[in-house]
C-alpha atoms as a PDB file:
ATOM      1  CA  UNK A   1       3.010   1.385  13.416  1.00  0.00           C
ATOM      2  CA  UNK A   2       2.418  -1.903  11.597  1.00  0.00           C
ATOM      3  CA  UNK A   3       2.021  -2.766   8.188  1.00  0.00           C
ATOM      4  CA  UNK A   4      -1.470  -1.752   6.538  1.00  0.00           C
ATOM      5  CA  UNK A   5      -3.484  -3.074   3.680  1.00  0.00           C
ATOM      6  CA  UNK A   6      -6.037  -0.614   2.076  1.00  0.00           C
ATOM      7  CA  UNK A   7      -9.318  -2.116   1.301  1.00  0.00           C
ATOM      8  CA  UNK A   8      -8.615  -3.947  -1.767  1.00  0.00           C
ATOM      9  CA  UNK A   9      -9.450  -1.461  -4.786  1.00  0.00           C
ATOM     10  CA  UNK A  10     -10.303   1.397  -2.307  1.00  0.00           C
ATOM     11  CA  UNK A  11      -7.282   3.426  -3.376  1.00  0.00           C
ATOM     12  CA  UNK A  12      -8.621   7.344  -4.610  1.00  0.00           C
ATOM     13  CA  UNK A  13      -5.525   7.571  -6.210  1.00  0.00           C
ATOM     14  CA  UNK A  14      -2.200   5.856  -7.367  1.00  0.00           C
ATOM     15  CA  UNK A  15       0.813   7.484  -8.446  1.00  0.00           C
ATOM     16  CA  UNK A  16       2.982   4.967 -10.099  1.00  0.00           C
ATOM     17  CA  UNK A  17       6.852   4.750 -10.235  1.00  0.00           C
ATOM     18  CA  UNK A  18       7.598   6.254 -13.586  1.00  0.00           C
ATOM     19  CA  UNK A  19       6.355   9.662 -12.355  1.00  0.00           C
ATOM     20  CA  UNK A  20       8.297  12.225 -11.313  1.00  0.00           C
ATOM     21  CA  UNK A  21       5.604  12.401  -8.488  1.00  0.00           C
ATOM     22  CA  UNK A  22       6.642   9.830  -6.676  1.00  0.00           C
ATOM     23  CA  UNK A  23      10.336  11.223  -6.613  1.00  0.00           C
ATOM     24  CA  UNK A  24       9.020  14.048  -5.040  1.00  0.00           C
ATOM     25  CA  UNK A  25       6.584  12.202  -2.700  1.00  0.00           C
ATOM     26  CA  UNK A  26       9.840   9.924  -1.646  1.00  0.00           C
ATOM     27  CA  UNK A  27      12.030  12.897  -0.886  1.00  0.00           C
ATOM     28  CA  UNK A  28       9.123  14.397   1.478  1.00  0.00           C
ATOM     29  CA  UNK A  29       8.598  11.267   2.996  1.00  0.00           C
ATOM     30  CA  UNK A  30      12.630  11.104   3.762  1.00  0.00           C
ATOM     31  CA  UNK A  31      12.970  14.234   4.825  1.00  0.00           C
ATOM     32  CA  UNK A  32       9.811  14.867   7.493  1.00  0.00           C
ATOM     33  CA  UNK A  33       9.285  11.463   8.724  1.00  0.00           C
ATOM     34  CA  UNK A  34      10.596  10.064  11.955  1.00  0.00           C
ATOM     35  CA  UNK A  35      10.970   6.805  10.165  1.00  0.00           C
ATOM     36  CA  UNK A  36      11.673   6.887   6.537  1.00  0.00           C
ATOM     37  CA  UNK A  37      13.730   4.062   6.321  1.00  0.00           C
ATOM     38  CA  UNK A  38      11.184   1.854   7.372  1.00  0.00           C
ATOM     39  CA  UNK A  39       8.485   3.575   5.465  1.00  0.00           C
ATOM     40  CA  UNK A  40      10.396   2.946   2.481  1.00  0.00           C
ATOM     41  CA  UNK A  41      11.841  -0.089   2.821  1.00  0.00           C
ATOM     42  CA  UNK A  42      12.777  -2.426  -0.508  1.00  0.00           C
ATOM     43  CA  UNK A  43      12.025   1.095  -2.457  1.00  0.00           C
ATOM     44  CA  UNK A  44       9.225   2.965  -3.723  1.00  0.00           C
ATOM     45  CA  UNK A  45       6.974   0.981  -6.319  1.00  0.00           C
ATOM     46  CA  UNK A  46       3.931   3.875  -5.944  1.00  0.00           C
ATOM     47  CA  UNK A  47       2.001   5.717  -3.703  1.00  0.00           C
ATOM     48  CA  UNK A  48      -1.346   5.693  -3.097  1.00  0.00           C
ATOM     49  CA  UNK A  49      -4.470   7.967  -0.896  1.00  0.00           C
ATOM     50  CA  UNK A  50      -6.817   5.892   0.484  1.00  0.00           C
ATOM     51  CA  UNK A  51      -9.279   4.630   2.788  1.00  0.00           C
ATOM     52  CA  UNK A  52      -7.428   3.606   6.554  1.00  0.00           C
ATOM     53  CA  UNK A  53      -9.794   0.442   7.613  1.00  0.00           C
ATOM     54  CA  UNK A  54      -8.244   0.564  11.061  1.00  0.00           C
ATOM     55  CA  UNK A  55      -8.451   4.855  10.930  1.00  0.00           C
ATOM     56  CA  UNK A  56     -12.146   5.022   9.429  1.00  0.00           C
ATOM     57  CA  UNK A  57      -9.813   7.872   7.196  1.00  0.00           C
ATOM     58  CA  UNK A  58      -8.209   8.598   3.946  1.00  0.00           C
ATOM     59  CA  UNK A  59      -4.226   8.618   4.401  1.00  0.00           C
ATOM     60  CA  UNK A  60      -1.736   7.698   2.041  1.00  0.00           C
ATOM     61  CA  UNK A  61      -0.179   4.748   1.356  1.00  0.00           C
ATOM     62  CA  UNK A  62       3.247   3.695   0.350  1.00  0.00           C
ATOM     63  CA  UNK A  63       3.347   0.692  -1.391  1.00  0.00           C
ATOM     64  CA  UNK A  64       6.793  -0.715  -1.440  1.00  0.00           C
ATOM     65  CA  UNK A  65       8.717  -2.774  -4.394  1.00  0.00           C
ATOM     66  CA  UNK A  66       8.126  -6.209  -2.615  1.00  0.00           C
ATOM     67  CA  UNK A  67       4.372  -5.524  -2.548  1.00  0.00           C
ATOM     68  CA  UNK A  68       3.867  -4.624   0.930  1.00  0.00           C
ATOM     69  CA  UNK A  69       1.835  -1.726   1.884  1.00  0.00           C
ATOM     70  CA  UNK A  70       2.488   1.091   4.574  1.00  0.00           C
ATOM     71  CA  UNK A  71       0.359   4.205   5.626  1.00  0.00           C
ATOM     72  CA  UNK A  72       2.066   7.440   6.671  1.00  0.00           C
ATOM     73  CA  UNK A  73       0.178  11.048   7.289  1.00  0.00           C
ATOM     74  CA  UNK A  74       1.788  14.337   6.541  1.00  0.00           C
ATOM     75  CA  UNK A  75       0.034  16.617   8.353  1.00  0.00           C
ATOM     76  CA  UNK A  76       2.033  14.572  11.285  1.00  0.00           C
ATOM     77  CA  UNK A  77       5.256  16.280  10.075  1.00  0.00           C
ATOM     78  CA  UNK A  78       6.817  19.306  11.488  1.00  0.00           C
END
């Protein structure tokens, strides 16, 4: 799946790096998806559920620590 950008200020919710949130969100994400090291890539900056403008859903978002933006779904995981 490519990279996606949310709908600029369409985020529902941000969790930002200096929560212990996003640790937890991070180890999820390594552990139950087929591709955490690209989710992830440069690092975790934040995470954030939003609206998918290629879905028509809400999903979350990973934003990385270079800026870019990737989606990922947990109910997807095993």
């Amino acid at each position: 799946m490519e990279e996606t950008e949310p709908v600029a200020n369409q985020a529902l919710a941000t969790v930002e790096k200096e929560e212990t949130s996003v640790e937890k969100i991070s180890d999820s994400l390594k552990k139950g998806h087929s591709e955490p090291k690209r989710k992830i890539g440069t690092g975790v900056r934040a995470f954030q559920i939003g609206y998918h403008p290629k879905f028509k859903s809400c999903c979350f978002f990973v934003v990385k620590e270079d800026d870019s933006v990737d989606d990922f779904n947990f109910s997807k995981w095993d």
